[in-house]
N, C-alpha and C. Protein backbone atom coordinates (compact mmCIF):
# COMPACT_ATOMS: atom_id res chain seq x y z
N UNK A 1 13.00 6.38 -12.66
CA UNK A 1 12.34 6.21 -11.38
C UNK A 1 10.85 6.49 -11.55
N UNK A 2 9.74 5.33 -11.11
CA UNK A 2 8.47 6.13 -11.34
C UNK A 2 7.93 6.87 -10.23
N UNK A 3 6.50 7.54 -10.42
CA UNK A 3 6.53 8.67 -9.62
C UNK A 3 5.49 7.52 -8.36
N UNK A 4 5.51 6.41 -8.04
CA UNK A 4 5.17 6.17 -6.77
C UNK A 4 6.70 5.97 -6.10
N UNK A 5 7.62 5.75 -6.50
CA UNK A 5 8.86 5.86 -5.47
C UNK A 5 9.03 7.61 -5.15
N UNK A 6 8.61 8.61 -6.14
CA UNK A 6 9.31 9.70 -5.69
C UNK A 6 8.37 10.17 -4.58
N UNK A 7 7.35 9.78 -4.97
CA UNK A 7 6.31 10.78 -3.87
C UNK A 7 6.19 9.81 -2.09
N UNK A 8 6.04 8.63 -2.45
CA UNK A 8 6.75 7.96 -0.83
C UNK A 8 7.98 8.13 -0.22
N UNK A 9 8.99 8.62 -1.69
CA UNK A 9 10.34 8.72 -0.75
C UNK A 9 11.03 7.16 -0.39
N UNK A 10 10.92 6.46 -1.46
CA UNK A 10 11.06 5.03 -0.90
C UNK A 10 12.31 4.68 -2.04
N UNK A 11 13.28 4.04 -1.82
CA UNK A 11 14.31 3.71 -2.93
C UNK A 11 13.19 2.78 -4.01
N UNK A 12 13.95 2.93 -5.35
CA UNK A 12 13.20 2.37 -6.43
C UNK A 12 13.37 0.71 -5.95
N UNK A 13 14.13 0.10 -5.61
CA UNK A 13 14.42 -1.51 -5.56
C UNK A 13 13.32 -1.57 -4.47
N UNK A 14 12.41 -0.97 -3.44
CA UNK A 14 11.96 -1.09 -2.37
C UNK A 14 10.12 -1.07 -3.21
N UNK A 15 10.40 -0.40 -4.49
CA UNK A 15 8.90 0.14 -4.76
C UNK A 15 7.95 -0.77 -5.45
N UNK A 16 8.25 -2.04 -5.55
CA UNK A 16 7.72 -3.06 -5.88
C UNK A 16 6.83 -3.59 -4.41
N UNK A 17 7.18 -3.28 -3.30
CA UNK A 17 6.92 -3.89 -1.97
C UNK A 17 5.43 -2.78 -1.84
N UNK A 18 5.69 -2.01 -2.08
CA UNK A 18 4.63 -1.32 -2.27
C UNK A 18 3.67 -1.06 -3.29
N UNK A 19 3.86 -1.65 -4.46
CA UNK A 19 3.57 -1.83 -5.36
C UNK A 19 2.29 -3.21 -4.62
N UNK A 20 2.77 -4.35 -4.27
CA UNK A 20 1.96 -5.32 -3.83
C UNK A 20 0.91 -4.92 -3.00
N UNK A 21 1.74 -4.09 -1.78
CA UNK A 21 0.68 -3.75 -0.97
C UNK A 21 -0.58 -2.83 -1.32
N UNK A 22 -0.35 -1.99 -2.45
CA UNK A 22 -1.74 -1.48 -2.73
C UNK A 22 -2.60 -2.38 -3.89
N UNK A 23 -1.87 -3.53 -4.46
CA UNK A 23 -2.04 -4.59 -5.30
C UNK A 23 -3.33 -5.39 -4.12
N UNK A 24 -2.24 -5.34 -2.96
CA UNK A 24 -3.69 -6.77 -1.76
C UNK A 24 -4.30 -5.97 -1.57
N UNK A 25 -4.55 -4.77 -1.48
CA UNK A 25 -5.73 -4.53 -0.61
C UNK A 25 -6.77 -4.03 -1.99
N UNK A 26 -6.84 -4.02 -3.00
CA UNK A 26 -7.52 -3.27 -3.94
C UNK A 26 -8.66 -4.42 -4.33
N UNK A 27 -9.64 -3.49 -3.88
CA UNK A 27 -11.05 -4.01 -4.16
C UNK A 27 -11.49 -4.81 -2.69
N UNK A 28 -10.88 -4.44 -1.33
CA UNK A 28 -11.39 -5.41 -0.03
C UNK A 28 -10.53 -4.15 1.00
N UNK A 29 -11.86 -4.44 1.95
CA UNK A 29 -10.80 -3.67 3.39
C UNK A 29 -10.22 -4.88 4.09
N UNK A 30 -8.97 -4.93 4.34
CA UNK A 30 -8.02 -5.89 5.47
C UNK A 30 -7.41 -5.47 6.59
N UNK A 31 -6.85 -6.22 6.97
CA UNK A 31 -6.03 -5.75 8.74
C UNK A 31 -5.02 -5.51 7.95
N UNK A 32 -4.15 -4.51 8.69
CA UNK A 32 -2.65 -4.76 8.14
C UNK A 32 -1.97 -5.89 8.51
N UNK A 33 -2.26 -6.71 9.38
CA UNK A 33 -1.49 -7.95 9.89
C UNK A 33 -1.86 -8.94 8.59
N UNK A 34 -3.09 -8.69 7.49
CA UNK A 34 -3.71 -9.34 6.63
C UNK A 34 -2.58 -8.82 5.17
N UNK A 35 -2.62 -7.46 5.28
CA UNK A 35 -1.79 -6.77 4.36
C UNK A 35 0.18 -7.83 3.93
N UNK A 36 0.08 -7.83 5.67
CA UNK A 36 1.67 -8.09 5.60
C UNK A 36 1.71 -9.61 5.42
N UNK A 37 1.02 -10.40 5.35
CA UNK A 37 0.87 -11.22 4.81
C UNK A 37 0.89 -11.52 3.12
N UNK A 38 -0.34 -11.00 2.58
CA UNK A 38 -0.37 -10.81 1.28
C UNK A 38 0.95 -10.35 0.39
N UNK A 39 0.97 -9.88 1.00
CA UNK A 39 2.08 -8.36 0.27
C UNK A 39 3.76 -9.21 0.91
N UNK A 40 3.80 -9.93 1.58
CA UNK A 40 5.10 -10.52 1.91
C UNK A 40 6.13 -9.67 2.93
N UNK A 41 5.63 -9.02 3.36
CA UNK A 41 6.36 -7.47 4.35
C UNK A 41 6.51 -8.40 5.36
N UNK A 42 7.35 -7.79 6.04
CA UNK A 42 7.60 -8.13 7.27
C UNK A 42 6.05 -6.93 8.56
N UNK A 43 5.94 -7.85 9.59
CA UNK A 43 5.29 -6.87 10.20
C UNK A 43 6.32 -5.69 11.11
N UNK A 44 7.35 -5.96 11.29
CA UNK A 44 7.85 -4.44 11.35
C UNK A 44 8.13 -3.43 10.68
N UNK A 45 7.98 -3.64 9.12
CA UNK A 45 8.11 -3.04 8.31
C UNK A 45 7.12 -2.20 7.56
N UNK A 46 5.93 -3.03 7.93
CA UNK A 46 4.51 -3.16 7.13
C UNK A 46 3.97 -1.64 7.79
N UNK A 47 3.93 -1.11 9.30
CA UNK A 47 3.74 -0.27 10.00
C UNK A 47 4.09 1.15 9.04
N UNK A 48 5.49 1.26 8.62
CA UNK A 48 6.30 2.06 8.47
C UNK A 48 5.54 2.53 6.80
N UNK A 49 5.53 1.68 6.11
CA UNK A 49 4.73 1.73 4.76
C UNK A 49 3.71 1.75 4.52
N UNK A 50 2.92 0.91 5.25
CA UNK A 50 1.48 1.72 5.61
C UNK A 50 1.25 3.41 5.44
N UNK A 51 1.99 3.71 7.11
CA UNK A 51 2.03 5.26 7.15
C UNK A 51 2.72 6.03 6.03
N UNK A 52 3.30 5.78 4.93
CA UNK A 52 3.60 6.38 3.92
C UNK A 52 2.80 6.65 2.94
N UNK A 53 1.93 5.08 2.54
CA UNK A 53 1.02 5.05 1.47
C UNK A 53 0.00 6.26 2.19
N UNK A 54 -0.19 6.00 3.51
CA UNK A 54 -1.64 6.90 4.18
C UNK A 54 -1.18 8.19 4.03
N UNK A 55 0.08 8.72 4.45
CA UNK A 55 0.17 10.30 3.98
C UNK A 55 0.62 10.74 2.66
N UNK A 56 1.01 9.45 1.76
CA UNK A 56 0.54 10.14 0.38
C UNK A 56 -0.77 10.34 0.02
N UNK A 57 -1.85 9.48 0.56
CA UNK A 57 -3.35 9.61 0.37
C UNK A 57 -4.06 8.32 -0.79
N UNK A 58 -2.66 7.40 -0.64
CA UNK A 58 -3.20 6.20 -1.55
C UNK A 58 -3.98 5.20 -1.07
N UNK A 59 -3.84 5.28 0.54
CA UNK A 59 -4.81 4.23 1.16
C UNK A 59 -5.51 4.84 2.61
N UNK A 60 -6.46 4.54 3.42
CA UNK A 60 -6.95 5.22 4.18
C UNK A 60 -7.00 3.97 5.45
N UNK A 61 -6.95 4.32 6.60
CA UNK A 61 -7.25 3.64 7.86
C UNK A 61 -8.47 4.01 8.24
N UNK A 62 -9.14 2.54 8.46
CA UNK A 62 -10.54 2.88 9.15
C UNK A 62 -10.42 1.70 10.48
N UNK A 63 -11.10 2.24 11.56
CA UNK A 63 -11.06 1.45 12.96
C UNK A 63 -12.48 0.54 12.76
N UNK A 64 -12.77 -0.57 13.28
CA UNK A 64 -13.09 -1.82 13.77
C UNK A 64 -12.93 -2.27 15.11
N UNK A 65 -13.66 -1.67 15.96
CA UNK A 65 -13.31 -2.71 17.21
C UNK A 65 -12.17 -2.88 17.78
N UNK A 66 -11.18 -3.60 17.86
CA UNK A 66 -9.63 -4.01 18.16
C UNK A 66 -8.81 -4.14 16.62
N UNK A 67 -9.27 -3.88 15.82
CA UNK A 67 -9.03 -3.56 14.47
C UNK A 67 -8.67 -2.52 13.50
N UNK A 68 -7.71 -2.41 12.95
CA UNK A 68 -7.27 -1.15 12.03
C UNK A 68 -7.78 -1.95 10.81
N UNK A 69 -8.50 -1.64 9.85
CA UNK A 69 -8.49 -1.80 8.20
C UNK A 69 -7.56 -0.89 7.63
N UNK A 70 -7.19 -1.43 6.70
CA UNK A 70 -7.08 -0.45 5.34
C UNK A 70 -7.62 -0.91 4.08
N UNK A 71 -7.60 0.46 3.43
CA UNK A 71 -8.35 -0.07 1.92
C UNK A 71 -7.63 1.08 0.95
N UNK A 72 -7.93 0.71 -0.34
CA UNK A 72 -7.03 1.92 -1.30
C UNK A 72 -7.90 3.09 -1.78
N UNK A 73 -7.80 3.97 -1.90
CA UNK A 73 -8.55 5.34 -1.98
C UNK A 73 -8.43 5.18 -3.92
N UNK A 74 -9.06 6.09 -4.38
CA UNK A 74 -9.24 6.65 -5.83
C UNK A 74 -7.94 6.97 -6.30
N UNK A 75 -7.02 7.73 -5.76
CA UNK A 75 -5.78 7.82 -5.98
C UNK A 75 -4.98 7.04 -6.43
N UNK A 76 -4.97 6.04 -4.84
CA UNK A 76 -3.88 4.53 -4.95
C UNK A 76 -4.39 3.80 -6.19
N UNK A 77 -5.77 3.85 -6.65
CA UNK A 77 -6.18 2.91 -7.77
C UNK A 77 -5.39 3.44 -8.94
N UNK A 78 -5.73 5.03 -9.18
CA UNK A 78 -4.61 5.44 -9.62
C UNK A 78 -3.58 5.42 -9.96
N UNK A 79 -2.57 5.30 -9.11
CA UNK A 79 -1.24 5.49 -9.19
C UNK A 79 -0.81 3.78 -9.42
N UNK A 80 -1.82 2.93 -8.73
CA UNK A 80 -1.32 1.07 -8.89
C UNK A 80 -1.41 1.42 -10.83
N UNK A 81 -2.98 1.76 -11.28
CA UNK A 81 -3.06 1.88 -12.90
C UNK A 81 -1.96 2.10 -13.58
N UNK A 82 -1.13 3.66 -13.14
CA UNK A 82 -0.44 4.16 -14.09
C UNK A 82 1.30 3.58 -13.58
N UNK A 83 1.64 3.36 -12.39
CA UNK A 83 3.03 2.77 -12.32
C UNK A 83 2.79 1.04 -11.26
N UNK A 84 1.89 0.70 -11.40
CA UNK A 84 1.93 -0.84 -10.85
C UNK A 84 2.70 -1.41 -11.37
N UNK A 85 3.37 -1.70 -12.42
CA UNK A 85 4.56 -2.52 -12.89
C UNK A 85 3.14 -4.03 -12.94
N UNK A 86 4.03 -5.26 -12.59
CA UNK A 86 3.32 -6.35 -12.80
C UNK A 86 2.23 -6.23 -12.20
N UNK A 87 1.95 -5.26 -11.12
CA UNK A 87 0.70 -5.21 -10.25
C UNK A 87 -0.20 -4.00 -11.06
N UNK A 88 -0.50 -4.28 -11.77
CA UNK A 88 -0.61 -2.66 -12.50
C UNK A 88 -2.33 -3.04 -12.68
N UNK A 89 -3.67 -2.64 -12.62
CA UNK A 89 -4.99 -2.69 -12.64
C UNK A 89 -5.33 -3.22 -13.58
């Protein structure tokens, strides 16, 4: 199991989904409606993983207007480097 499934708490078959999502957003701030796109999530799902990556501290929310961004912190570059699998830096 690598250590971005243990520290989200996310089953290993699930950690590829997250794997993408810090894959789209690296190197650009996006909407998450932009995220769940990229990354292939569903948008009810996209919410839920978001808030995981954000309280592990791999990606950060910044406001815009009628707008949420996200973008990947030093960490998430991190952790995409050392367990990204095909998404790997």
């Amino acid at each position: 199991m690598n250590k971005l499934s243990i520290v989200i708490h996310c089953h290993r078959d699930m950690e590829y989904k997250y794997q993408k999502i810090l894959a789209a957003i690296l190197n650009k701030k996006i909407t998450i409606k932009e995220a769940s796109v990229e990354a292939g999530v569903s948008p009810n799902n996209i919410h839920r993983m978001i808030n995981k990556l954000q309280n592990a501290g791999y990606i950060k929310k910044t406001f815009g207007g009628r707008n949420v961004y996200i973008s990947i912190t030093e960490k998430g570059i991190r952790i995409l480097k050392e367990h990204g699998g095909e998404y790997a830096v």
